[in-house]
C-alpha atoms as a PDB file:
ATOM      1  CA  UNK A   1      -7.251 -18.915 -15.940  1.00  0.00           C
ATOM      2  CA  UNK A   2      -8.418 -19.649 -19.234  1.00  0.00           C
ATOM      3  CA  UNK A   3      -8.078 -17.180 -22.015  1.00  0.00           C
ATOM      4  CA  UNK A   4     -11.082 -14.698 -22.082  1.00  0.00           C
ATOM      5  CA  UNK A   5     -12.871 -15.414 -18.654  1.00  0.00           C
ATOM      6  CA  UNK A   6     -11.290 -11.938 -17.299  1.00  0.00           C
ATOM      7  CA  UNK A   7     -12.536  -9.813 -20.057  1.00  0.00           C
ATOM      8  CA  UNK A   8     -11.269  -6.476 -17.712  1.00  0.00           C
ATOM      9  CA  UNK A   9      -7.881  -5.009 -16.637  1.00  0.00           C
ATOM     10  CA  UNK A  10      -7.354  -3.337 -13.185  1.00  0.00           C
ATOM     11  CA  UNK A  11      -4.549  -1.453 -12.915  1.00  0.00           C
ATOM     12  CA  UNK A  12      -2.994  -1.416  -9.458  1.00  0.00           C
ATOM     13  CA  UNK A  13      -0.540   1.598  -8.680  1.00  0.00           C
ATOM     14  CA  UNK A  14       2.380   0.941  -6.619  1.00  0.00           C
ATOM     15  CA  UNK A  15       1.911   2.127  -3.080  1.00  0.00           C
ATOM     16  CA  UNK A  16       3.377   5.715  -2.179  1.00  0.00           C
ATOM     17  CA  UNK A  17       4.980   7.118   0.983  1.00  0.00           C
ATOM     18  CA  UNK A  18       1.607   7.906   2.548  1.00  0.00           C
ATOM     19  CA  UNK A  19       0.439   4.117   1.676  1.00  0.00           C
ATOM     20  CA  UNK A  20       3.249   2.208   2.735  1.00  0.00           C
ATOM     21  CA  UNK A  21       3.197   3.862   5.966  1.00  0.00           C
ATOM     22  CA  UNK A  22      -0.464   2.756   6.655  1.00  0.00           C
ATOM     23  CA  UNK A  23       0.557  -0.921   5.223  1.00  0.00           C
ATOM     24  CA  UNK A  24       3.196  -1.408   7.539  1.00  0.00           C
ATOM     25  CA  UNK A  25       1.480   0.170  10.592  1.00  0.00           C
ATOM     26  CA  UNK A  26      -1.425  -2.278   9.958  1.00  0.00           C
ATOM     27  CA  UNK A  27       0.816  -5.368   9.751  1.00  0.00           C
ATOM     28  CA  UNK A  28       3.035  -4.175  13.134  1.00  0.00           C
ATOM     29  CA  UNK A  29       0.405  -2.683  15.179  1.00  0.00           C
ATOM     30  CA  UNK A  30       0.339  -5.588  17.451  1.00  0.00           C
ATOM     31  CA  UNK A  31       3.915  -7.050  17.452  1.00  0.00           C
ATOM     32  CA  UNK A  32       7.200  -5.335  19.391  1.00  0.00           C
ATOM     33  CA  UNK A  33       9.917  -4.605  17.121  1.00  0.00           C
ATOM     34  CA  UNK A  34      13.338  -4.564  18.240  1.00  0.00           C
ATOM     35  CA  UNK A  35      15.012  -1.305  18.662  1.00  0.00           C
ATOM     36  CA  UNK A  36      17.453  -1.415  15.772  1.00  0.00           C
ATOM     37  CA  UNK A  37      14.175  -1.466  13.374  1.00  0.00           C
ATOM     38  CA  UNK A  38      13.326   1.590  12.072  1.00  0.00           C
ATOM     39  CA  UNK A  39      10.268   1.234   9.245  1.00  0.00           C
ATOM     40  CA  UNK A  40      11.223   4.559   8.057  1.00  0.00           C
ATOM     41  CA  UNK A  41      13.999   3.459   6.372  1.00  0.00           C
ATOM     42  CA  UNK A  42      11.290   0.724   4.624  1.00  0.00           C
ATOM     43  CA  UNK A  43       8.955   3.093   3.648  1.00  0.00           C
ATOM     44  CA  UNK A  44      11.557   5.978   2.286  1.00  0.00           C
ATOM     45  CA  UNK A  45      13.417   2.868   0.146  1.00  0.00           C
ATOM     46  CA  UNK A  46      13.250   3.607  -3.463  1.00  0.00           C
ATOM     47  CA  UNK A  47      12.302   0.207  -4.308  1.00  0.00           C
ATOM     48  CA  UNK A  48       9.382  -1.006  -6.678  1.00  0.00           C
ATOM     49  CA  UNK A  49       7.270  -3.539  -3.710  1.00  0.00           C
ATOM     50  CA  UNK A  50       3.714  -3.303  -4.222  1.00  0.00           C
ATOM     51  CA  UNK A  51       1.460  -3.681  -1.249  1.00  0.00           C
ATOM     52  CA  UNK A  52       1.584  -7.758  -1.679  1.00  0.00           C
ATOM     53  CA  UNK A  53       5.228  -7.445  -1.584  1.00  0.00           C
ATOM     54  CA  UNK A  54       4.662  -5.514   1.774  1.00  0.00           C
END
């Protein structure tokens, strides 16, 4: 982008518990995960993925 067409900042917060569970229940509603996968363990992770990272 060229310099001064956004003339705004959004600021996006990173995703909490409550969020990432949605995210990931949207993107696996319709496939069959294997037994071993637990998104639990995705959601609880202390790690810094926004929801595009997701």
């Amino acid at each position: 982008l060229s310099p001064g067409r956004i003339d705004r900042k959004i600021e996006f917060p990173m995703p909490d518990e409550k969020t990432k569970r949605r995210i990931f229940n949207i993107h696996t509603q319709r496939m069959t995960l294997a037994e071993d996968v637990n998104l639990e363990e995705f959601i609880m992770a202390k790690d810094d993925l926004s929801g595009a990272d997701i």
